[in-house]
N, C-alpha and C. Protein backbone atom coordinates (compact mmCIF):
# COMPACT_ATOMS: atom_id res chain seq x y z
N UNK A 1 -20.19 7.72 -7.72
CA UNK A 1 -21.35 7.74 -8.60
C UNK A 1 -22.15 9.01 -8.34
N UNK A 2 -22.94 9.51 -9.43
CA UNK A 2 -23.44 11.01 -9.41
C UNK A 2 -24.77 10.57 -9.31
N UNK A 3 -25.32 11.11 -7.85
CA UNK A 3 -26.83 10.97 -7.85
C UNK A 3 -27.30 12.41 -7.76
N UNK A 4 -28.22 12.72 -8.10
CA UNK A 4 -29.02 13.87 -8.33
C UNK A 4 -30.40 14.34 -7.23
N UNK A 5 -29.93 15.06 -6.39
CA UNK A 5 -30.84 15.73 -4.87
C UNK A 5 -32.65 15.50 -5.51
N UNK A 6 -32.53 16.67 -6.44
CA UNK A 6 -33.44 16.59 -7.21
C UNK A 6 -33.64 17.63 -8.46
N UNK A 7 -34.42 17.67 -9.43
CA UNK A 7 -34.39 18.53 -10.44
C UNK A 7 -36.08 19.33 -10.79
N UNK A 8 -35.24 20.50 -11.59
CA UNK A 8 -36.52 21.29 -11.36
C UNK A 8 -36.60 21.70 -12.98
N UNK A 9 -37.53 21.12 -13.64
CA UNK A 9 -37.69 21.60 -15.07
C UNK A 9 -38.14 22.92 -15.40
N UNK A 10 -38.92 23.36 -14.28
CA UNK A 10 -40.08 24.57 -14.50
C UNK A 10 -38.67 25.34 -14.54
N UNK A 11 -37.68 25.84 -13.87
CA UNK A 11 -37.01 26.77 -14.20
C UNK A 11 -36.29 27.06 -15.05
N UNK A 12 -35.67 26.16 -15.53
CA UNK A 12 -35.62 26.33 -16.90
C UNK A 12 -36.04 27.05 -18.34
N UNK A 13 -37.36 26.04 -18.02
CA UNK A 13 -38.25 27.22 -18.87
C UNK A 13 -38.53 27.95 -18.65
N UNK A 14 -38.57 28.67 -17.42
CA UNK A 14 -39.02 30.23 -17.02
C UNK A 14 -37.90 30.85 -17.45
N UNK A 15 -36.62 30.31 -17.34
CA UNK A 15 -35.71 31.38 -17.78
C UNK A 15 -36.05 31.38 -19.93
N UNK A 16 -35.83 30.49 -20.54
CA UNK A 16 -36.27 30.57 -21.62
C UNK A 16 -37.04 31.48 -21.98
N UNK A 17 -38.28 30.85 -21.51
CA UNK A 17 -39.64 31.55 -21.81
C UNK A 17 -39.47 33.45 -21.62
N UNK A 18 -39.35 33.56 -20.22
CA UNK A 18 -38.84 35.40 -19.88
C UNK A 18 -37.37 35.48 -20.94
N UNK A 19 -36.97 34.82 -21.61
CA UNK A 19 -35.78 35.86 -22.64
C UNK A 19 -36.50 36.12 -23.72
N UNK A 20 -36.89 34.61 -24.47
CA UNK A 20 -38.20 35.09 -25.65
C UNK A 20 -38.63 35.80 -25.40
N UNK A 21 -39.74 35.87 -24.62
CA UNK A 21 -40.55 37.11 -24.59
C UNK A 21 -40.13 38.07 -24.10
N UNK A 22 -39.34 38.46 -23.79
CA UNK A 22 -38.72 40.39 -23.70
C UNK A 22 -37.92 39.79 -25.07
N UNK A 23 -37.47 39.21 -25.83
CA UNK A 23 -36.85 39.95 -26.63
C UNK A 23 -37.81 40.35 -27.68
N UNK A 24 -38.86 39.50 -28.09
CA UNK A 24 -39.91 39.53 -29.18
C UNK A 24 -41.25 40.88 -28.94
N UNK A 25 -41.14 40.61 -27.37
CA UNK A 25 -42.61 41.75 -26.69
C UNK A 25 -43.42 40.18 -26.98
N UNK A 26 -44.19 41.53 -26.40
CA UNK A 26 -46.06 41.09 -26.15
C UNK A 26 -46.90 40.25 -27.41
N UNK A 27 -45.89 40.72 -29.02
CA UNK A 27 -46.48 40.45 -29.89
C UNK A 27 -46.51 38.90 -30.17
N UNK A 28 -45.82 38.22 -29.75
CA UNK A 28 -45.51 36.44 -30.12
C UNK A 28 -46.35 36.05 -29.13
N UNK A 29 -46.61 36.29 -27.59
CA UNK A 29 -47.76 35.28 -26.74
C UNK A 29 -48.56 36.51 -27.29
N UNK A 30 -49.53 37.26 -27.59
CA UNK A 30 -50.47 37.18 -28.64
C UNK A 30 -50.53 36.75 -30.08
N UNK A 31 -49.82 36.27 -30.78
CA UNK A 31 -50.10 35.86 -31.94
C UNK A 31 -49.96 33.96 -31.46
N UNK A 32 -49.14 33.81 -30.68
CA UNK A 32 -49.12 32.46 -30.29
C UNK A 32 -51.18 32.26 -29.42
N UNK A 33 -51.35 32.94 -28.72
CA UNK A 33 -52.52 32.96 -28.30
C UNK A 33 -53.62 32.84 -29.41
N UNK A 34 -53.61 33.67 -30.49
CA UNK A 34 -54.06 33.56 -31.71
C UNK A 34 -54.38 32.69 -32.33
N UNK A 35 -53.48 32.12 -32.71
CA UNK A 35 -53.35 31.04 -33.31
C UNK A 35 -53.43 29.60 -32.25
N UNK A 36 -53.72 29.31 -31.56
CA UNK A 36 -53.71 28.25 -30.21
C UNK A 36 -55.51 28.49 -30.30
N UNK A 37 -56.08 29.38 -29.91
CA UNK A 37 -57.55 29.88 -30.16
C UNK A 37 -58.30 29.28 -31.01
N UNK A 38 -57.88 29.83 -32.85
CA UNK A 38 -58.11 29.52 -33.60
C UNK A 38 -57.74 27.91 -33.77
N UNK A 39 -57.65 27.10 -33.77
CA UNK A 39 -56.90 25.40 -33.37
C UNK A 39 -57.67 24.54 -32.79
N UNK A 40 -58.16 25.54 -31.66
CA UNK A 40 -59.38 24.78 -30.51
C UNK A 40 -60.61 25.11 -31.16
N UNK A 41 -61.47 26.51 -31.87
CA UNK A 41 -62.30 26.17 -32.08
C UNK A 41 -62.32 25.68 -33.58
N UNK A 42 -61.58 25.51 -34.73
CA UNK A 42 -61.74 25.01 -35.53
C UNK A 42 -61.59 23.16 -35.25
N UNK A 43 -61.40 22.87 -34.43
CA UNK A 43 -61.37 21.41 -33.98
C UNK A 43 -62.45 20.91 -33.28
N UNK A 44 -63.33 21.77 -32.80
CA UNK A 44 -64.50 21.72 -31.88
C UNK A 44 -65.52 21.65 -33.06
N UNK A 45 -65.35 22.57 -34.36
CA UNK A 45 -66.59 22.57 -35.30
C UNK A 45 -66.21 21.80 -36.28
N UNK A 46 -64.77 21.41 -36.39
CA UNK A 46 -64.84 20.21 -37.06
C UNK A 46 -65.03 18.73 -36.76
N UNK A 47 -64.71 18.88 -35.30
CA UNK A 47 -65.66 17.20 -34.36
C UNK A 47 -67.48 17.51 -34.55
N UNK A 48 -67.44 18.43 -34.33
CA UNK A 48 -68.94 18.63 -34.22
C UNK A 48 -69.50 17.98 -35.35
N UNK A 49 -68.87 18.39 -36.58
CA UNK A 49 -69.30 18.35 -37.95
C UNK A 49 -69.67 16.60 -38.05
N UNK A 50 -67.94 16.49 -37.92
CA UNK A 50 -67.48 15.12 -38.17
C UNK A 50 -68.58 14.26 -37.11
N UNK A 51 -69.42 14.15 -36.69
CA UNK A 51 -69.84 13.48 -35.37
C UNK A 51 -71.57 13.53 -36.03
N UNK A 52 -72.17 14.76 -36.91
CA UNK A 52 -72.84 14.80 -37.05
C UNK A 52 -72.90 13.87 -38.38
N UNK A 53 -72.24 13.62 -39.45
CA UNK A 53 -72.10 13.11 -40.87
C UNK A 53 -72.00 11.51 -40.23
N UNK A 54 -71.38 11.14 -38.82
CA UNK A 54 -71.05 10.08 -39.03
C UNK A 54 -71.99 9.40 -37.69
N UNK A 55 -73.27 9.99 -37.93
CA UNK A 55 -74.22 9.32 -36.72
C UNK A 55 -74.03 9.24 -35.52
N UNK A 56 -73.15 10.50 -34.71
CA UNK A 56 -72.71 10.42 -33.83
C UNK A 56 -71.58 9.76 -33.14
N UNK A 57 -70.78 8.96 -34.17
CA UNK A 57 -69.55 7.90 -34.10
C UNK A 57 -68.60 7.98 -34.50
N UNK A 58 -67.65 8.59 -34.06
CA UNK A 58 -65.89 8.99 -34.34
C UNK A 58 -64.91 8.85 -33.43
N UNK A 59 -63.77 9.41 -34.07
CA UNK A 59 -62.76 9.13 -33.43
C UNK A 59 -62.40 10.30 -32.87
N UNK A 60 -61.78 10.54 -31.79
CA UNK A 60 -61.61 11.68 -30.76
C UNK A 60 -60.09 12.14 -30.91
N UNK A 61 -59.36 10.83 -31.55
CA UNK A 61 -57.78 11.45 -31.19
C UNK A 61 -57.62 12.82 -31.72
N UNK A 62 -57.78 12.79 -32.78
CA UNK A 62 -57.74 14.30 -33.73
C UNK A 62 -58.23 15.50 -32.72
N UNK A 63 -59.16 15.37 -32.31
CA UNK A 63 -59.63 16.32 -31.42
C UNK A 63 -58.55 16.56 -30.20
N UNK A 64 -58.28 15.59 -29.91
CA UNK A 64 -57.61 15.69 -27.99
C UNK A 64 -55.83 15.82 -28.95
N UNK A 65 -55.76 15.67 -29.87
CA UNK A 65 -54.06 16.38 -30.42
C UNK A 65 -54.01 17.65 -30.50
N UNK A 66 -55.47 18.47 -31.16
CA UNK A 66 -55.67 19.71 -31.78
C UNK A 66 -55.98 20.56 -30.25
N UNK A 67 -56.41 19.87 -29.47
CA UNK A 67 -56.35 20.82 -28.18
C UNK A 67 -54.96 20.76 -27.33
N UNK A 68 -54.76 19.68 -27.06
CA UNK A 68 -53.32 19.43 -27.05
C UNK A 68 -52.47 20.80 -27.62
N UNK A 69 -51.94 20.74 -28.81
CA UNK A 69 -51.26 21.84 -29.62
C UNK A 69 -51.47 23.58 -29.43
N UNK A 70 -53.48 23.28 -29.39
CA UNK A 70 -53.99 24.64 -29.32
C UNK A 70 -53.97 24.85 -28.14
N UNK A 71 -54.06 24.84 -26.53
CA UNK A 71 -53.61 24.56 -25.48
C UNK A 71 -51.99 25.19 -25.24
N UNK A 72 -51.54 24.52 -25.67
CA UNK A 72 -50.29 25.08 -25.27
C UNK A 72 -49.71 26.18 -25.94
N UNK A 73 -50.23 26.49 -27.01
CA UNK A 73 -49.92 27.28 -28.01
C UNK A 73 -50.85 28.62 -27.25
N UNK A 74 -52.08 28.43 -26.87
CA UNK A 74 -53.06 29.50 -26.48
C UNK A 74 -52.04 30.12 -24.59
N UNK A 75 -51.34 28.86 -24.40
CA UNK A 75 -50.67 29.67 -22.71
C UNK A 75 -49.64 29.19 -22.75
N UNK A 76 -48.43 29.28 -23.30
CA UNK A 76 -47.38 29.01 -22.60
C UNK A 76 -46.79 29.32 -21.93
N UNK A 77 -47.67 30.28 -20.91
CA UNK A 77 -47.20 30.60 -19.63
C UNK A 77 -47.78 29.93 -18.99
N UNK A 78 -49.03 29.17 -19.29
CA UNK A 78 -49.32 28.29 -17.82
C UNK A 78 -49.39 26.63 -18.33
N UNK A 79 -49.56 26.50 -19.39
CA UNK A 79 -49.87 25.03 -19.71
C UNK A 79 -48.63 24.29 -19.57
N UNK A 80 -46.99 25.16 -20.00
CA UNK A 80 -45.74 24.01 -20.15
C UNK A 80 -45.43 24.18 -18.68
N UNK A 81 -45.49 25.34 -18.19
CA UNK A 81 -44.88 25.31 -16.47
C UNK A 81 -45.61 23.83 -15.64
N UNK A 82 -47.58 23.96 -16.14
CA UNK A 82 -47.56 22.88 -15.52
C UNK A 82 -47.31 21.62 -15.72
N UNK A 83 -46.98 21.31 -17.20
CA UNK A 83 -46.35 19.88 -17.63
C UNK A 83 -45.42 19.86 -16.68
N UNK A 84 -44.71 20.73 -16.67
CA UNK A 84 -43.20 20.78 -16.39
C UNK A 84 -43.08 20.27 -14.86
N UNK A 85 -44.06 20.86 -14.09
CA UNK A 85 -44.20 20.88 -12.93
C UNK A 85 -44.64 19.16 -12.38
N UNK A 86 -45.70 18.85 -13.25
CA UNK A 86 -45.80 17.27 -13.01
C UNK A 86 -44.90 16.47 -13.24
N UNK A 87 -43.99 16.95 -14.35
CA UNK A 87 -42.66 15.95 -14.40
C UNK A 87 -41.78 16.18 -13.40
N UNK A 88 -41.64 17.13 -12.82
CA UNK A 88 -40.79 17.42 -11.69
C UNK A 88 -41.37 16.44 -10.52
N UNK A 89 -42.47 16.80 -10.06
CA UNK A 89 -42.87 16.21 -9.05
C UNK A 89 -42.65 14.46 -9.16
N UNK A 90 -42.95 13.66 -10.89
CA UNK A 90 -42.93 12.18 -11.27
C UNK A 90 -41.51 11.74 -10.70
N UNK A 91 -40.49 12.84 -11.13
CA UNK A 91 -39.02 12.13 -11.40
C UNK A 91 -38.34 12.62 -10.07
N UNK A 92 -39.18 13.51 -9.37
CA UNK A 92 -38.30 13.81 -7.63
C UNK A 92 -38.89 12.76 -6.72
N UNK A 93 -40.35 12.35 -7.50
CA UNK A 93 -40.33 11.16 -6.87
C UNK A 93 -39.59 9.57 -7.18
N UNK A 94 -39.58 9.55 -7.91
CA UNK A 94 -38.69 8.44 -8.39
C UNK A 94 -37.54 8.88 -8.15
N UNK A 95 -36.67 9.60 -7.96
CA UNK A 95 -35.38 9.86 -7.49
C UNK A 95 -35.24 9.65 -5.69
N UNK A 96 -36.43 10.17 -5.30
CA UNK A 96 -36.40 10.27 -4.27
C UNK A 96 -36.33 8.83 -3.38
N UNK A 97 -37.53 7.70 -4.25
CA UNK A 97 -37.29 6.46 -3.73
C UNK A 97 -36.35 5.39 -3.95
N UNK A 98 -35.63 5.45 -5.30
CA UNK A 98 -34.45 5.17 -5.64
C UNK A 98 -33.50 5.52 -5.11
N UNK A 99 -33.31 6.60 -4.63
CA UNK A 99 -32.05 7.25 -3.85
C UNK A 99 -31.97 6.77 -2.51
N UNK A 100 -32.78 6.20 -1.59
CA UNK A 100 -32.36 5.71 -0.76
C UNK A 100 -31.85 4.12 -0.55
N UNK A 101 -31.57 3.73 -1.96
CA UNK A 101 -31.17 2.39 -1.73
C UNK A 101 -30.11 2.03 -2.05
């Protein structure tokens, strides 16, 4: 049976991530930055808005998706490494305590 030491997601995407970007340049994580920017504060003045019309009482998901998106879109040099990195650490732990039984 094939058990697995442990796994590392972040590298992966580092290799990904460093081919995209040398093959595209500098211009895609700035226009990705761009646009990730633009996402967060048009979601900030549209909660704002939305919060003011509705007596201070709304719903947040919209907001915490649009940062979500704009977030990762504004760094994907640091925001997926660290997803990536917490899933590594979730599933080396769960491998880790599973594996000894």
């Amino acid at each position: 049976m094939f058990v697995a030491a442990s796994v590392n997601f972040q590298s992966g995407w580092s290799t990904v991530w460093n081919s995209v970007s040398g093959a595209v340049g500098t211009q895609l994580t700035t226009l990705l930055t761009a646009i990730g920017v633009v996402l967060v504060v048009f979601a900030i003045i549209r909660w704002l808005w939305d919060r003011r019309r509705s007596g201070f009482q709304g719903n947040h998901s919209g907001l915490l998706w649009t940062f979500g998106v704009g977030a990762v879109l504004a760094a994907p040099d640091v925001v997926i490494p660290l997803l990536l990195g917490l899933a590594d650490l979730v599933t080396n732990a769960v491998i880790g305590l599973f594996g000894n039984l």
